[in-house]
Structure formats: C-alpha cells, structure tokens
Protein backbone atom coordinates (compact mmCIF):
# COMPACT_ATOMS: atom_id res chain seq x y z
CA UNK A 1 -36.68 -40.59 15.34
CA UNK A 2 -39.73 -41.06 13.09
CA UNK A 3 -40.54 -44.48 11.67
CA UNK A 4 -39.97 -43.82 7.87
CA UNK A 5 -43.44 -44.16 7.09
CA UNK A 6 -44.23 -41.12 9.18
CA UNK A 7 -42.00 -38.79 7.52
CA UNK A 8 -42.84 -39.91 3.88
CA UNK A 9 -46.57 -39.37 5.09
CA UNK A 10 -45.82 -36.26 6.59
CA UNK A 11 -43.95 -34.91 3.46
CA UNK A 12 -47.12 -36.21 1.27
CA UNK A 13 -48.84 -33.86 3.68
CA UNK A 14 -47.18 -31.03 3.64
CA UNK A 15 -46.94 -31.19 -0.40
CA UNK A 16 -50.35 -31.48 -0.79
CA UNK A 17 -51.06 -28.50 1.70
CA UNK A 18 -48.56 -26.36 -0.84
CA UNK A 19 -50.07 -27.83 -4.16
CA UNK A 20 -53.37 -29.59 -3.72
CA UNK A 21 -54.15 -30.08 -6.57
CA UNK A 22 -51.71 -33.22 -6.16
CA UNK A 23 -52.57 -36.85 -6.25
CA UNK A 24 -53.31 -38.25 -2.95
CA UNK A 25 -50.79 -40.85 -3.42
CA UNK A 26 -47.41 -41.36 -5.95
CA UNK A 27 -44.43 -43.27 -6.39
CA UNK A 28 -41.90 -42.54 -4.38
CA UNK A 29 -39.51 -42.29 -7.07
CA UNK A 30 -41.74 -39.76 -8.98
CA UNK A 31 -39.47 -36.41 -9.85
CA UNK A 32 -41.00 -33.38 -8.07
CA UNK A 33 -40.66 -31.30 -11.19
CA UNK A 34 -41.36 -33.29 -14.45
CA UNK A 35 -43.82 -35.52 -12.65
CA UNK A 36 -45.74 -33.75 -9.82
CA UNK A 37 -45.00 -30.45 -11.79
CA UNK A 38 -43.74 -28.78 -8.51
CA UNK A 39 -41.72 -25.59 -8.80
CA UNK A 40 -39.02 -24.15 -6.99
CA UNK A 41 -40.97 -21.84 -4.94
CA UNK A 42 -43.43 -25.07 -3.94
CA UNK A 43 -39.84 -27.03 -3.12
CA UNK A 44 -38.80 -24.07 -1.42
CA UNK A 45 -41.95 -23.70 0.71
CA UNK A 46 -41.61 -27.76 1.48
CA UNK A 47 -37.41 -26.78 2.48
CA UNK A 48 -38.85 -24.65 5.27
CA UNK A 49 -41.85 -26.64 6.43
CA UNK A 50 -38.86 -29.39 6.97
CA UNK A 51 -36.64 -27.07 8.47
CA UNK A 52 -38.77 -26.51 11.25
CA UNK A 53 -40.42 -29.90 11.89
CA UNK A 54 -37.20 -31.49 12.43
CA UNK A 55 -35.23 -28.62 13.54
CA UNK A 56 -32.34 -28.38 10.37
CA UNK A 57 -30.55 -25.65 9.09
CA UNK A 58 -30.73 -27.27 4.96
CA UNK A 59 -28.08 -25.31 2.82
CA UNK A 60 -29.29 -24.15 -0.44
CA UNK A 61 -26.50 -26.06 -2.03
CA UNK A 62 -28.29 -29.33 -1.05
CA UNK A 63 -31.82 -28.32 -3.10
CA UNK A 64 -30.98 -29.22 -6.39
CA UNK A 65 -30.69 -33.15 -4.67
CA UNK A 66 -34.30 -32.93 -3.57
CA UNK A 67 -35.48 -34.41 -6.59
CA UNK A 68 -38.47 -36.97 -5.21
CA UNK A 69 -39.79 -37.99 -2.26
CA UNK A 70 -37.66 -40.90 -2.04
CA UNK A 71 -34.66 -38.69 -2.42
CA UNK A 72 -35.77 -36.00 0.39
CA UNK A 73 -36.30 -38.97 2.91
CA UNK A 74 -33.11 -40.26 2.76
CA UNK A 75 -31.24 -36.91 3.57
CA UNK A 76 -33.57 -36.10 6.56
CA UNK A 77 -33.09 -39.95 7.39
CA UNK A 78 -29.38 -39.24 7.18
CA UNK A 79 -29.21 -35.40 8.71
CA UNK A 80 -31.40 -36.39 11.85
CA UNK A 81 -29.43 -39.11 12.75
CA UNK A 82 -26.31 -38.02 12.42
C-alpha cells in the first residue's frame, strides 16, 4: 500500500489537474466545497480518477462523506486495506 503521504499528494494532484485554479497546498481539514469551492461534478471527476488508481468500486452512497482531503484518505486508507 501507499505511504500516506503519497496518496494525499496524489489526491492534491489529481484536484489540481480537475480545478487548477487551486492552491498548490491546503489544510487537510479544508472542506472541498465551502473552502476549495469544488463542486459535485469536480468531486465526481476526483471519485473516478480514485476508482481506477486503486482499483475500487466507491458507491454513490459514500460521496456525501468525502468532505476534505483528510476525510477521502482515511476511507481509501480503510477500503484498500481491508
């Protein structure tokens, strides 16, 4: 599995590829929608780009937990190594 620093970086990554206009860096804790101003197509987008990279099937009842980044590490954390 990928050290957590890894996935955190590439989820930084793959945000900023969707919306670039994005800070380079944030808090971890920062909410996707009030602070980063992401919408649900731009979370959507990020679902799928995680989807494949780790090979998950993510139900669309789990979105509305994918709050921050520090919320979205800790389920793939959890899903991968279960």
């Amino acid at each position: 599995m990928e050290a957590d620093e890894q996935i955190i970086e590439f989820l930084r990554e793959e945000l900023r590829s969707i919306k670039p206009a994005l800070p380079r860096d944030w808090p971890l804790a920062a909410h996707f929608k009030q602070d980063l101003n992401l919408d649900s197509l731009d979370l959507v987008e990020l679902v799928a780009r995680i989807e494949q990279r780790y090979e998950l099937m993510i139900p669309d009842a789990d979105l509305p937990g994918f709050t921050s980044l520090e919320a979205l590490h800790a389920y793939i954390v959890e899903r991968v190594s279960a």
